[in-house]
C-alpha atoms as a PDB file:
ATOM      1  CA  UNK A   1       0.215   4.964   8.739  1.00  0.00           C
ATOM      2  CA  UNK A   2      -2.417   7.613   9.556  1.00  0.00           C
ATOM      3  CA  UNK A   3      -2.048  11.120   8.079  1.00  0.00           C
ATOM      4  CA  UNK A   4      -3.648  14.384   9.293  1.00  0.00           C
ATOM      5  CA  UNK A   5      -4.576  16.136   5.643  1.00  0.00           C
ATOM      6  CA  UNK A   6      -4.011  19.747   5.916  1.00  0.00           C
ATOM      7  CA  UNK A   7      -5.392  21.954   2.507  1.00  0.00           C
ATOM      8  CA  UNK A   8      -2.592  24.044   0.964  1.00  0.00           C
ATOM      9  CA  UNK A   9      -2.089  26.882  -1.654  1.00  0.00           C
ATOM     10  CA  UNK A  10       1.011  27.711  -1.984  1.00  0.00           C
ATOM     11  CA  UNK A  11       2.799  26.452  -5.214  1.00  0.00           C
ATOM     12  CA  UNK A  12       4.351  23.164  -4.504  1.00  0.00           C
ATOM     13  CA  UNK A  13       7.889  22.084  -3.276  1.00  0.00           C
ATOM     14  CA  UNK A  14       9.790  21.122  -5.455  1.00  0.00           C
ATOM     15  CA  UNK A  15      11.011  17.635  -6.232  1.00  0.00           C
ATOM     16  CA  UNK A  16      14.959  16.501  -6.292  1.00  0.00           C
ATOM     17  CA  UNK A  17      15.499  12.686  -7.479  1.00  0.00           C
ATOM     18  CA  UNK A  18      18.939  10.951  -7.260  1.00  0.00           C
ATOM     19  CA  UNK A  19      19.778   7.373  -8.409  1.00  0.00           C
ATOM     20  CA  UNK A  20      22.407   5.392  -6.712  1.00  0.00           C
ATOM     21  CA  UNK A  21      23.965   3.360  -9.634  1.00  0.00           C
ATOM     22  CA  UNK A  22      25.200   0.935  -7.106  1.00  0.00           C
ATOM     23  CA  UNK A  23      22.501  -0.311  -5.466  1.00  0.00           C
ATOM     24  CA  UNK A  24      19.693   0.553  -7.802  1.00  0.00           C
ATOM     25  CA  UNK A  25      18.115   2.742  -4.659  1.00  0.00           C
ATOM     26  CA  UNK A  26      16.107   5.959  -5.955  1.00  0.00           C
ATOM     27  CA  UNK A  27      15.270   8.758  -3.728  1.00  0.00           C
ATOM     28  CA  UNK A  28      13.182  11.592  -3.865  1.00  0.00           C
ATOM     29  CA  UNK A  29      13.869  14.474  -1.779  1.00  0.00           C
ATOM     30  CA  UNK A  30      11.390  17.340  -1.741  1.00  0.00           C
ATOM     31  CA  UNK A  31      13.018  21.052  -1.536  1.00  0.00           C
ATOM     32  CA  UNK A  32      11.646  23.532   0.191  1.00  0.00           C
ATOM     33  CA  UNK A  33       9.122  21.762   2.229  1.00  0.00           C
ATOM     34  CA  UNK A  34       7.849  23.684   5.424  1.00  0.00           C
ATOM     35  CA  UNK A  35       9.421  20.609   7.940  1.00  0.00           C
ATOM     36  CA  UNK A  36       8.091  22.717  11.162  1.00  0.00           C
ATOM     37  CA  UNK A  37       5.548  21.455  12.654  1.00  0.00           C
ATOM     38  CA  UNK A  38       4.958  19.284  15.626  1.00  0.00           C
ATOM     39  CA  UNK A  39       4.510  15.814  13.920  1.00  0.00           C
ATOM     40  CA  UNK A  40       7.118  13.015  14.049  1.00  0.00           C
ATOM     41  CA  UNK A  41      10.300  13.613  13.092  1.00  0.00           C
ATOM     42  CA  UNK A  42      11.734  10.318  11.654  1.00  0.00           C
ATOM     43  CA  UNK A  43      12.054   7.839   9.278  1.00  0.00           C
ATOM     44  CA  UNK A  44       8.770   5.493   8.458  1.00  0.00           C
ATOM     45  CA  UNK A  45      10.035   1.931   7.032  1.00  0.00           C
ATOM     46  CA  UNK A  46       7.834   0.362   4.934  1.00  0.00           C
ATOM     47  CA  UNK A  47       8.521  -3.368   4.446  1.00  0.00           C
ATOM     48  CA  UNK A  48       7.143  -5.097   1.449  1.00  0.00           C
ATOM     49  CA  UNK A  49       6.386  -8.691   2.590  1.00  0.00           C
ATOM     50  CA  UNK A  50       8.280  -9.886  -0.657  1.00  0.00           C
ATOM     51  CA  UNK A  51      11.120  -8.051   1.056  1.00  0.00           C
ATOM     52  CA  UNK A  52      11.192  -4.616  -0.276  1.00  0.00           C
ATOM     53  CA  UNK A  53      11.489  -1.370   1.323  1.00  0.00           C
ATOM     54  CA  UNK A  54       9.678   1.627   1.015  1.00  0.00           C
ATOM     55  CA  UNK A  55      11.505   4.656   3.663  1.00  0.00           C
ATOM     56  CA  UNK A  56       9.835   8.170   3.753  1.00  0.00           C
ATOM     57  CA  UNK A  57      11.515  10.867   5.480  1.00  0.00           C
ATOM     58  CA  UNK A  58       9.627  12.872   8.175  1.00  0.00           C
ATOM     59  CA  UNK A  59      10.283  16.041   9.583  1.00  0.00           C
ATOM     60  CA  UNK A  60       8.171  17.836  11.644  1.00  0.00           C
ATOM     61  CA  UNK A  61       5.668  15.853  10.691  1.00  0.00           C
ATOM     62  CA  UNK A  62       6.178  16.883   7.046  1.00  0.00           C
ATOM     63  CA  UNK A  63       6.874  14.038   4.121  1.00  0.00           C
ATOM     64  CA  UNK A  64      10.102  15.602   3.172  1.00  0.00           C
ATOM     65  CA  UNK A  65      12.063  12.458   1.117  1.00  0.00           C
ATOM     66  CA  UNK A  66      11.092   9.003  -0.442  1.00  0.00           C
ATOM     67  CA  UNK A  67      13.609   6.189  -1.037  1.00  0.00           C
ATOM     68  CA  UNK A  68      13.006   3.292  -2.754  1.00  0.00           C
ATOM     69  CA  UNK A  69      15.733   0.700  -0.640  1.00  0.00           C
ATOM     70  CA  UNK A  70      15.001  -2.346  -2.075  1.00  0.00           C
ATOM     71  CA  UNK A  71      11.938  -2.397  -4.683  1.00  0.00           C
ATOM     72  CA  UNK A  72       9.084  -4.365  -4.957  1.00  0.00           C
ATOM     73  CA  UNK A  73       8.604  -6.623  -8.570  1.00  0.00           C
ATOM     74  CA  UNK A  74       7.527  -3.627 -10.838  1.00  0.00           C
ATOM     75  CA  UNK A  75       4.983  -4.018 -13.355  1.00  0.00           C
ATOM     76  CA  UNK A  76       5.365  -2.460 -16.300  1.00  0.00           C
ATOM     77  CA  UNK A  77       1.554  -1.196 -18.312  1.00  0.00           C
ATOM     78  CA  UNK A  78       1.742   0.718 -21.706  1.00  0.00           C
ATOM     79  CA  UNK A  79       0.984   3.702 -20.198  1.00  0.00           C
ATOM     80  CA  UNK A  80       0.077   4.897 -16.491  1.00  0.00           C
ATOM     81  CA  UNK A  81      -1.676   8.194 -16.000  1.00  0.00           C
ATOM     82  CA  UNK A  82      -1.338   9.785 -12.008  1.00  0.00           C
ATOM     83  CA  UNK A  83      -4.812  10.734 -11.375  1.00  0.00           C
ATOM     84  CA  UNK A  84      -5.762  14.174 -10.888  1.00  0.00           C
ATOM     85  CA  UNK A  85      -4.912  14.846  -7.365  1.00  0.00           C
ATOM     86  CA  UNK A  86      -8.304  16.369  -5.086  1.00  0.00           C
ATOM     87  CA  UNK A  87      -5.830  19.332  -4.499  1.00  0.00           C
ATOM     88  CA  UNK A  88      -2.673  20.376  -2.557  1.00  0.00           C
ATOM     89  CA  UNK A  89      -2.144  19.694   1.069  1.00  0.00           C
ATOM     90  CA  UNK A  90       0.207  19.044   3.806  1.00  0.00           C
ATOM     91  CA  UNK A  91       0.361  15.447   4.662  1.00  0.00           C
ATOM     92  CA  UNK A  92       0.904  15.164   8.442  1.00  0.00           C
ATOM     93  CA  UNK A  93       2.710  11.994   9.969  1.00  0.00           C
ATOM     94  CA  UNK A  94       1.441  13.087  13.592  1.00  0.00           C
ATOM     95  CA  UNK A  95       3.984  12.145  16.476  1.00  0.00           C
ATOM     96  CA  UNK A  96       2.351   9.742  19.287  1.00  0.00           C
ATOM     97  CA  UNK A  97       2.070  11.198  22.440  1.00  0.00           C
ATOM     98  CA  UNK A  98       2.888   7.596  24.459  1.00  0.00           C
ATOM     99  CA  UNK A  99       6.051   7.799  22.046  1.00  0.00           C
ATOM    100  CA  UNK A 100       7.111  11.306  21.705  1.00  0.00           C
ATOM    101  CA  UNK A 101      11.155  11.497  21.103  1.00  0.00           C
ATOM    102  CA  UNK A 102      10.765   8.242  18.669  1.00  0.00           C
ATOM    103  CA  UNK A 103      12.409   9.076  15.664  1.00  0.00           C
ATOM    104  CA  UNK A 104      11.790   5.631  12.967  1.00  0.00           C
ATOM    105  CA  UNK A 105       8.798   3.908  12.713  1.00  0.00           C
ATOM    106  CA  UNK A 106       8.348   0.722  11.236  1.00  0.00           C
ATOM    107  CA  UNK A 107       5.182  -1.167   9.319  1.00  0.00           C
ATOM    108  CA  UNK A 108       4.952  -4.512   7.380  1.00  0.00           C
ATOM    109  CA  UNK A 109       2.449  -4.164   4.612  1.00  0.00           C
ATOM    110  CA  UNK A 110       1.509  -5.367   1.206  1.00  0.00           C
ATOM    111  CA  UNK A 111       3.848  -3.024  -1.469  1.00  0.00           C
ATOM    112  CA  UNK A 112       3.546  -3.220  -4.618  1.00  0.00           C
ATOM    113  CA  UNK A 113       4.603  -1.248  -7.701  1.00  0.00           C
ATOM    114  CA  UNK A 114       3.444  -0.209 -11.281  1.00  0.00           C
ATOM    115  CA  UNK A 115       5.127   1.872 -13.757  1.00  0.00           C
ATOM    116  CA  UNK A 116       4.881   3.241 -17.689  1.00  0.00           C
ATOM    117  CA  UNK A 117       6.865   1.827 -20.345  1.00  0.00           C
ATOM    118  CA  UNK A 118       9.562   4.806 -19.568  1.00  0.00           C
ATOM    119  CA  UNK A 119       9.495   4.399 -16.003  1.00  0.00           C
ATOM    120  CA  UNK A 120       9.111   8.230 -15.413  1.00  0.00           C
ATOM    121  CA  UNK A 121       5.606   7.677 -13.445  1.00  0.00           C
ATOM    122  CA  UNK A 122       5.723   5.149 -10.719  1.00  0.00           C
ATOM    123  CA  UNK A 123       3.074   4.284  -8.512  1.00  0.00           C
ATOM    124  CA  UNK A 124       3.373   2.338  -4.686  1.00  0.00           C
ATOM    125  CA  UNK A 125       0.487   0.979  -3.913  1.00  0.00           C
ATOM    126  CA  UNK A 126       0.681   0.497   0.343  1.00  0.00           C
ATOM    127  CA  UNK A 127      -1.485  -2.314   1.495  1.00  0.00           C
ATOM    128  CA  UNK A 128      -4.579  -3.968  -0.503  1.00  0.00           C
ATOM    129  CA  UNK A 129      -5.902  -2.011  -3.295  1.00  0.00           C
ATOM    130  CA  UNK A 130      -8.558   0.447  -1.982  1.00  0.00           C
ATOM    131  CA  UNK A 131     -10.358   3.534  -2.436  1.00  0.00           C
ATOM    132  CA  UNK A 132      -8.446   6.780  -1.961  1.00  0.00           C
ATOM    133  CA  UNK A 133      -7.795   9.874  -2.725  1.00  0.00           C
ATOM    134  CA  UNK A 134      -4.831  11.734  -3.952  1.00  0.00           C
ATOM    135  CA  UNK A 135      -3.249  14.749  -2.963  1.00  0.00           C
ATOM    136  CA  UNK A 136      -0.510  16.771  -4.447  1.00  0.00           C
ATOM    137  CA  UNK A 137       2.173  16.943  -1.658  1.00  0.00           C
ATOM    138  CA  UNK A 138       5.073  18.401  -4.176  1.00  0.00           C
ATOM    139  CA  UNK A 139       5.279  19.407  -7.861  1.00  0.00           C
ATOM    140  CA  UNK A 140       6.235  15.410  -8.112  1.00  0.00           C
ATOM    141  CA  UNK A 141       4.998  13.421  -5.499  1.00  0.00           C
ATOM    142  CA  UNK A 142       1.065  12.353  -5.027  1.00  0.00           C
ATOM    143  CA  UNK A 143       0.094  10.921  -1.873  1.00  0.00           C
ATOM    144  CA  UNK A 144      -2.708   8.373  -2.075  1.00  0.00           C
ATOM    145  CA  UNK A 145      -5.167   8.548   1.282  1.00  0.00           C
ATOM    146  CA  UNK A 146      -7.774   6.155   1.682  1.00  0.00           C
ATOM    147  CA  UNK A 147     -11.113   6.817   3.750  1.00  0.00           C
ATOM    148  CA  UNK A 148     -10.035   6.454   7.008  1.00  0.00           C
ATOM    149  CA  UNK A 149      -6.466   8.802   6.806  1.00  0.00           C
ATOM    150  CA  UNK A 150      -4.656   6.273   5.962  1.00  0.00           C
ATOM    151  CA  UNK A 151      -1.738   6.375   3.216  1.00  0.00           C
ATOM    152  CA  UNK A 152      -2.874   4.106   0.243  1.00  0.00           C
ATOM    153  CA  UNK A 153       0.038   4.604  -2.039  1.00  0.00           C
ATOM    154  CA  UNK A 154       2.844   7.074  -3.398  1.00  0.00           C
ATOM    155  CA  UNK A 155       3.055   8.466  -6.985  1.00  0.00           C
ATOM    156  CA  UNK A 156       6.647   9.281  -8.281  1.00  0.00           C
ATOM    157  CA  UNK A 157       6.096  11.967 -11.180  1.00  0.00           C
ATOM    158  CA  UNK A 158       8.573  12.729 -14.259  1.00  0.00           C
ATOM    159  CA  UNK A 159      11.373  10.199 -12.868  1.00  0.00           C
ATOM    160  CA  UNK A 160      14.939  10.560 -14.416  1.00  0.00           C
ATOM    161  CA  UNK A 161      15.756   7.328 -16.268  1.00  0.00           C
ATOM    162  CA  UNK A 162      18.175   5.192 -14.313  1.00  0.00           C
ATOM    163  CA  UNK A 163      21.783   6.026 -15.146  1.00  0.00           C
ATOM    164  CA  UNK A 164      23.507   4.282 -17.440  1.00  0.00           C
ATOM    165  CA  UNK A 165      26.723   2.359 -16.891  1.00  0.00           C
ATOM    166  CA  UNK A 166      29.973   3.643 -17.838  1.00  0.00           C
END
């Protein structure tokens, strides 16, 4: 998925993250983002070839929500640091001028996932491993774009533990 990087300074949006008990789906919605732009407007689905499912929320071309649907086989390290993101900006999904009212976009890729003992840092990697850089896109949420504008991966920062049952 290419992504038009756009520098920002203004403090960052902040992050809201609800569980689903249920169905063991964790989103991330991210409050106050500026959604209006002229970029897609949509949902990008992000299937895991193992099956899992990685859905960001777009509006106005905006990353404004994460949901983990189905996730990937998590590997769990003793600790995982998020690297220290190049600096803020506005991730653009642009829309496609051939496709302009689309409103979901779909991509099979490699997903895979990594998190700390705690599993309050979690990092998708999108595709094979490769370079990139990341940028802070809310207080929470790192995006990971490789070389050629491409998104590389998505850091989830101070996750809630999963609830516990009743």
């Amino acid at each position: 998925m290419a992504l038009s990087v756009v520098p920002g300074d203004a403090a960052p949006a902040k992050v809201h993250y609800h569980w689903d008990a249920d169905t063991d789906i964790l989103g991330a919605e991210v409050r106050g983002a500026d959604a209006g732009g002229s970029g897609l407007t949509g949902i990008v689905e992000i299937e895991g070839r193992e099956g899992s499912w990685l859905n960001i929320d777009v509006r106005g071309g905006q990353i404004v929500g994460v949901e983990v649907a189905v996730w990937p086989d998590v590997k769990i390290v003793p600790t995982l640091a998020a690297p220290e993101p190049v600096g803020a900006a506005h991730l653009v999904v642009p829309a496609r001028a051939s496709q302009p009212g689309i409103a979901s976009v779909e991509l099979d890729a490699h997903l895979s996932a990594e998190a700390d003992r705690a599993e309050r840092t979690v990092h998708f990697r999108i595709g094979q491993g490769r370079a990139a850089a990341s940028y802070r896109a809310a207080a929470d949420l790192l995006i990971d774009v490789d070389e050629s504008q491409h998104l590389a991966g998505i850091w989830l920062l101070n996750v809630p533990p999963f609830p516990s049952a009743p």
